[in-house]
Protein backbone atom coordinates (compact mmCIF):
# COMPACT_ATOMS: atom_id res chain seq x y z
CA UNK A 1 -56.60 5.52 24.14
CA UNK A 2 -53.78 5.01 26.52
CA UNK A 3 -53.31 1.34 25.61
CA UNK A 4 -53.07 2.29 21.80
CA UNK A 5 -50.60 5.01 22.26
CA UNK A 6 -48.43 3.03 24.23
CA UNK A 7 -48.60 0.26 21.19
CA UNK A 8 -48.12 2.59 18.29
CA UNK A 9 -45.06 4.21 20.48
CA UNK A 10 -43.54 0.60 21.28
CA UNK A 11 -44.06 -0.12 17.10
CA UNK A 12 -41.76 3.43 15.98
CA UNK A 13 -39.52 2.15 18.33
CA UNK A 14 -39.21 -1.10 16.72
CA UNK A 15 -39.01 0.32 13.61
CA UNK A 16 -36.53 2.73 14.20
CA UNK A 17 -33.82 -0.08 16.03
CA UNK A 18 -34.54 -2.29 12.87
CA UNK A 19 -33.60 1.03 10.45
CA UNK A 20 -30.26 1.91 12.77
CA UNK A 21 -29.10 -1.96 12.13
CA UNK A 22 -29.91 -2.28 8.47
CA UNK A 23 -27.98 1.20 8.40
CA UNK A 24 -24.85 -0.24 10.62
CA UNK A 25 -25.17 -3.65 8.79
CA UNK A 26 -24.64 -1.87 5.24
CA UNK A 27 -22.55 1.26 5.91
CA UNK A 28 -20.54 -0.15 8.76
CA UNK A 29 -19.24 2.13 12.23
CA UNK A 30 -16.48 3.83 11.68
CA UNK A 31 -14.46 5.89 14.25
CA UNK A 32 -11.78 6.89 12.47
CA UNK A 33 -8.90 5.45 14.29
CA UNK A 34 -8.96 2.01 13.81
CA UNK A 35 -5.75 0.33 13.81
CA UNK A 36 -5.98 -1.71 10.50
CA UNK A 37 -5.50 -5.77 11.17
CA UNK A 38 -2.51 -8.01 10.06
CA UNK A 39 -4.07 -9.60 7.23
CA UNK A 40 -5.54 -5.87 6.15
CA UNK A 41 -2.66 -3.72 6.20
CA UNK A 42 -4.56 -0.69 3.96
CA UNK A 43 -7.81 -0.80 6.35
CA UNK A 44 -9.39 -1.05 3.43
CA UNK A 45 -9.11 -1.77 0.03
CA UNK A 46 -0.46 0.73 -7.81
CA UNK A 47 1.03 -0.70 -12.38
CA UNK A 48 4.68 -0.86 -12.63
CA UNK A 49 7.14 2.11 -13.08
CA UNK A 50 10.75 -0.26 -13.40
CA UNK A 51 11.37 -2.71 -11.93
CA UNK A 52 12.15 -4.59 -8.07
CA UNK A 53 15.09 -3.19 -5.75
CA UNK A 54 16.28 -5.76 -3.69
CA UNK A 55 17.14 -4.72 -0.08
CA UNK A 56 21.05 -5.13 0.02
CA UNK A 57 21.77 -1.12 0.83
CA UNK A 58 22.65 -0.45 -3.09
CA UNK A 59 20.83 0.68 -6.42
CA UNK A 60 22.28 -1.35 -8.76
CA UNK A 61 20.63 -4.38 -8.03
CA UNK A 62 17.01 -3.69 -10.00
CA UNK A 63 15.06 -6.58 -11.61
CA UNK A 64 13.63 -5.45 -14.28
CA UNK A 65 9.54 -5.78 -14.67
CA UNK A 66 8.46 -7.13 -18.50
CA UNK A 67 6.00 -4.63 -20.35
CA UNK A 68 6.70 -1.47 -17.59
CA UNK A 69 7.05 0.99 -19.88
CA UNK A 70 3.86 -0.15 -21.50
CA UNK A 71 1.37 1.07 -19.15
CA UNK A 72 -1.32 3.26 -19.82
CA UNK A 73 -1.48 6.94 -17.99
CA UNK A 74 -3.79 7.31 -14.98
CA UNK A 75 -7.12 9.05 -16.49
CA UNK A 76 -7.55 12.40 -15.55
CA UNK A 77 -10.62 13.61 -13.64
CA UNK A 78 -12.04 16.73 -12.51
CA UNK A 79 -12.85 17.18 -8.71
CA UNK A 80 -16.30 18.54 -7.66
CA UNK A 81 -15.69 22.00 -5.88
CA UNK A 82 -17.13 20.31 -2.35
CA UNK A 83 -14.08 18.09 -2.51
CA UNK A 84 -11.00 20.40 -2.91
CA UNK A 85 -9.82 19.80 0.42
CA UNK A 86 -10.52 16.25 1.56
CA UNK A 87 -7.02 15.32 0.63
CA UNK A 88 -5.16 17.83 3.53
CA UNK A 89 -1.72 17.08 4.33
CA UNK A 90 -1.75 14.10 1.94
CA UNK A 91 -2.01 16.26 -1.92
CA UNK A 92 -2.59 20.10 -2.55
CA UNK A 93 -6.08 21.05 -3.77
CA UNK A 94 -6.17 20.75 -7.88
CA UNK A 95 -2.97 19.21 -8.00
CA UNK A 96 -2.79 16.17 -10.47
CA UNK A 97 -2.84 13.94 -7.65
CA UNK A 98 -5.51 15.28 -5.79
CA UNK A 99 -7.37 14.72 -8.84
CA UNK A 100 -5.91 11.23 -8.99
CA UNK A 101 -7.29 10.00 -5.61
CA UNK A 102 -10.86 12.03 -6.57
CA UNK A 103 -10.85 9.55 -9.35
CA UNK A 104 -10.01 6.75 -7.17
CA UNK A 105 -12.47 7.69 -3.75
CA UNK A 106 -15.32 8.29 -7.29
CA UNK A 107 -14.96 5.02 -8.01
CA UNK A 108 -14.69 3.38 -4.37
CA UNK A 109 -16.17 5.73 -1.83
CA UNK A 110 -14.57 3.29 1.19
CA UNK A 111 -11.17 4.89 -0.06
CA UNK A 112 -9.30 7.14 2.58
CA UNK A 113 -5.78 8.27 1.96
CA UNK A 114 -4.59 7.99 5.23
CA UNK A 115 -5.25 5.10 6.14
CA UNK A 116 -3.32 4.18 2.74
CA UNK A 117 -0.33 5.77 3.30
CA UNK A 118 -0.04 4.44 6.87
CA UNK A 119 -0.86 0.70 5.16
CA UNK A 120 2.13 1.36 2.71
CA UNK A 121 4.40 2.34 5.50
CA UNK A 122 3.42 -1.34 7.19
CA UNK A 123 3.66 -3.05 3.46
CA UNK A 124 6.98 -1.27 3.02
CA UNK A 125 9.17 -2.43 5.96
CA UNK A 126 7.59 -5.86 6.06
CA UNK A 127 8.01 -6.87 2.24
CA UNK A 128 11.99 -5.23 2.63
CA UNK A 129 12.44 -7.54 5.84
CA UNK A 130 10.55 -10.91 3.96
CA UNK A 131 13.05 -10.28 1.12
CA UNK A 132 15.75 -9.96 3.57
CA UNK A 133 15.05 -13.15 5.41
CA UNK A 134 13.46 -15.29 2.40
CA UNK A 135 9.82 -15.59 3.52
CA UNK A 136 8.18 -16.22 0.04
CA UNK A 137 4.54 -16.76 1.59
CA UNK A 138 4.46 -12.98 3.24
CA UNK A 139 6.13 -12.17 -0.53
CA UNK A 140 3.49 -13.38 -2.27
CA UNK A 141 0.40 -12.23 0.32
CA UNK A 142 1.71 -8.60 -1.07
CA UNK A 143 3.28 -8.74 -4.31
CA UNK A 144 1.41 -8.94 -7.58
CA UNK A 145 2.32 -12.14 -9.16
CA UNK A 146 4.83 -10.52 -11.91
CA UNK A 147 6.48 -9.00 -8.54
CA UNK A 148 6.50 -11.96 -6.57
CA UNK A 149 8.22 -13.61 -9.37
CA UNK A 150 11.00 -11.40 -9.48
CA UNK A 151 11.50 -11.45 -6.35
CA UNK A 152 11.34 -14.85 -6.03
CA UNK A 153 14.04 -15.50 -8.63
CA UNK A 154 16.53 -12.71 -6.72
CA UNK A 155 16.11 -15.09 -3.56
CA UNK A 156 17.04 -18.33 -5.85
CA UNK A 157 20.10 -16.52 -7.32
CA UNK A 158 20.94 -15.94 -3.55
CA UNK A 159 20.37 -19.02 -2.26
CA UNK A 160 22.71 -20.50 -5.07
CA UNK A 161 25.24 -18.10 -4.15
CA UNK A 162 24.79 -18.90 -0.70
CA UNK A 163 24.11 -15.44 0.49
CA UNK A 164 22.31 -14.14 3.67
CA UNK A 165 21.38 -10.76 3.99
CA UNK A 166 20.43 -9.29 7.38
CA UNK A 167 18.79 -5.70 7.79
CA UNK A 168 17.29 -3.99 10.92
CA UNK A 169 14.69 -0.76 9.85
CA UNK A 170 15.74 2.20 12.15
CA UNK A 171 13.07 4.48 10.79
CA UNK A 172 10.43 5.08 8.13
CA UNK A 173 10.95 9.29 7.98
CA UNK A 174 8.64 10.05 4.92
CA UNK A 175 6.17 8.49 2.84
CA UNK A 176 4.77 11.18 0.10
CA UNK A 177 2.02 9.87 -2.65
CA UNK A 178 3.70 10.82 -5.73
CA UNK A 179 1.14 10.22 -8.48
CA UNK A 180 -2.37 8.56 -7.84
CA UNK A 181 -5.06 7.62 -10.61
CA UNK A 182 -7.49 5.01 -12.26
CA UNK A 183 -6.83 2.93 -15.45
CA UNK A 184 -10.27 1.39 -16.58
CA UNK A 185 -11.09 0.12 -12.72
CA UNK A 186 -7.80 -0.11 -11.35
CA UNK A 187 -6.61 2.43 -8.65
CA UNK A 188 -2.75 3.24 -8.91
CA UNK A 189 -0.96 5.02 -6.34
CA UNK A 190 2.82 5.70 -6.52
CA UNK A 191 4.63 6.49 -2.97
CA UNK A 192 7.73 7.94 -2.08
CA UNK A 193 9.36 6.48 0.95
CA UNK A 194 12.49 7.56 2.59
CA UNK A 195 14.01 6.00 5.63
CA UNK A 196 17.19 4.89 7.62
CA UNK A 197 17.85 0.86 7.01
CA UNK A 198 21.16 -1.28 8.67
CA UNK A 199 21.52 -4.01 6.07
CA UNK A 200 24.30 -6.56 5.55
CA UNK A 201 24.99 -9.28 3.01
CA UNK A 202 27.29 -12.09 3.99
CA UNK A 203 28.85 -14.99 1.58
CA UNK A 204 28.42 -18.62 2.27
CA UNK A 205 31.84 -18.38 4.90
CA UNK A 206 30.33 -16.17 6.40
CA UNK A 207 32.25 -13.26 4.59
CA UNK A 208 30.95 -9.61 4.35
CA UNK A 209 30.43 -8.64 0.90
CA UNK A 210 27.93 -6.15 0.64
CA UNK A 211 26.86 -3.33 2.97
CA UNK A 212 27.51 -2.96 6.75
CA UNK A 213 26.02 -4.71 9.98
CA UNK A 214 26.34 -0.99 12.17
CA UNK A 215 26.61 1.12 9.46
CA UNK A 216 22.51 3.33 9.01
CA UNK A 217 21.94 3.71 5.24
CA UNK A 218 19.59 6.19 4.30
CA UNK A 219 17.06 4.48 1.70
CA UNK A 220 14.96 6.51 -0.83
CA UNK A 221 12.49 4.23 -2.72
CA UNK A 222 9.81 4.49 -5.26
CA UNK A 223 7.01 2.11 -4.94
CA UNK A 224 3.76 1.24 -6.93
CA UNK A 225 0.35 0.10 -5.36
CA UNK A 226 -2.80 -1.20 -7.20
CA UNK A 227 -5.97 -2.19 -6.35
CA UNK A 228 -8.90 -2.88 -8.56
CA UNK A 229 -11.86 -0.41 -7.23
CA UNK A 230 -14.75 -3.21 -7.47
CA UNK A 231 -12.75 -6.44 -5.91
CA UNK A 232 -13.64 -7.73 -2.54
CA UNK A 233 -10.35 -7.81 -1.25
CA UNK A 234 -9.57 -4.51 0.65
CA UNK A 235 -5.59 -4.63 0.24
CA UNK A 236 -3.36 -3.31 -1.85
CA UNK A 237 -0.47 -4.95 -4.00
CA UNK A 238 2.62 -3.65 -4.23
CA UNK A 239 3.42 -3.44 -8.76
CA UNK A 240 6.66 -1.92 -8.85
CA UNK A 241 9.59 -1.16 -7.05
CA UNK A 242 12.73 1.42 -7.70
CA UNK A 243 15.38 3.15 -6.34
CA UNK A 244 14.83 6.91 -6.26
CA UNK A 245 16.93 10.17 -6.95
């Protein structure tokens, strides 16, 4: 009797350690404060308002994205009572962007709003300092192609101008999700960033001509993320800039 209680004990065992990995293997271990990795920025897995604002310190410079205005609306949804206050800090309870980011976490339960916001801060200051120094390949690892394009002929236009712009980010102060929704299976987030930039433009002699290399310019941009809800890549791509007010 001994023998087979010890063997029926050893086989629960084994079947609860197999159960505990097939969970781990499928839902993944989660602390909470895992720093996301380079090539992840969002830690885990928004379509255009205007258009792209250069980093040269002024907002006049805006390229212009074809069929903007065009866009369908985010689709509204109604959050379950139990979720009313999973978005704390981030988007007060029934507001339409509370409801936005329901509609998005509905449709990919992996979705956590802080962890986005602190991805966009990242996305933010290292797609400003690409365009500042030229780098097309971290341009296009973050940009949606009609983006990267954009951006891509702003840099050309520089280059035949001869231009270099410099910039050093002193601080990002804010970053507020302004609206957040789904069209068909795409999520959309729009954030609000405001922070303190030093950026210069110089001519091909070397000249000055835009901005200042001490002076802190206090930035307030408007920029679109999207992400569609059943794709295998976790990031983000960044849709749309502008300039805010």
């Amino acid at each position: 009797m001994h023998s087979l209680d010890s063997l029926t004990t050893i086989v629960f065992a084994l079947v609860a350690i197999i159960v505990i990995w097939k969970l781990r293997s499928v839902l993944g271990e989660r602390t909470g404060s895992e720093k996301p990795p380079s090539s992840n920025l969002f830690g885990r897995p928004a379509p255009p308002r205007d258009g792209v604002r250069p980093a040269n310190g002024n907002g006049n410079n805006v390229v212009r994205l074809p069929g903007a205005a065009d866009a369908p609306p985010p689709r509204p949804f109604t959050a379950p009572p139990a979720a009313v206050d999973r978005w704390s800090g981030i988007a007060a309870p029934g507001s339409d962007v509370a409801q936005g980011l329901d509609a998005i976490a509905t449709a990919d339960p992996n979705f956590s709003a802080r962890p986005f916001v602190e991805g966009a801060k990242i996305a933010y200051e290292a797609i400003v300092t690409a365009f500042a120094a030229g780098e097309r390949k971290t341009l296009q690892n973050l940009l949606a192609k009609e983006v990267y394009d954009s951006f891509a002929a702003a840099l050309d236009e520089r280059a035949r101008r001869g231009e270099i712009v410099t910039n050093t980010f002193v601080s990002i102060d804010e970053a507020t999700i302004e609206e957040a929704g789904l069209v068909r299976r795409t999520a959309r987030i729009m954030v609000r960033f405001t922070s303190k930039l030093i950026t210069a433009t110089h001519d091909a002699t070397g000249k000055l001509v835009d901005g200042s290399t001490d002076q802190v310019v206090d930035m307030n941009d408007v920029w679109s993320f999207a992400r569609e809800t059943n794709a295998k890549d976790p990031n983000w791509k960044l849709v749309a800039t502008e300039s805010g007010h």
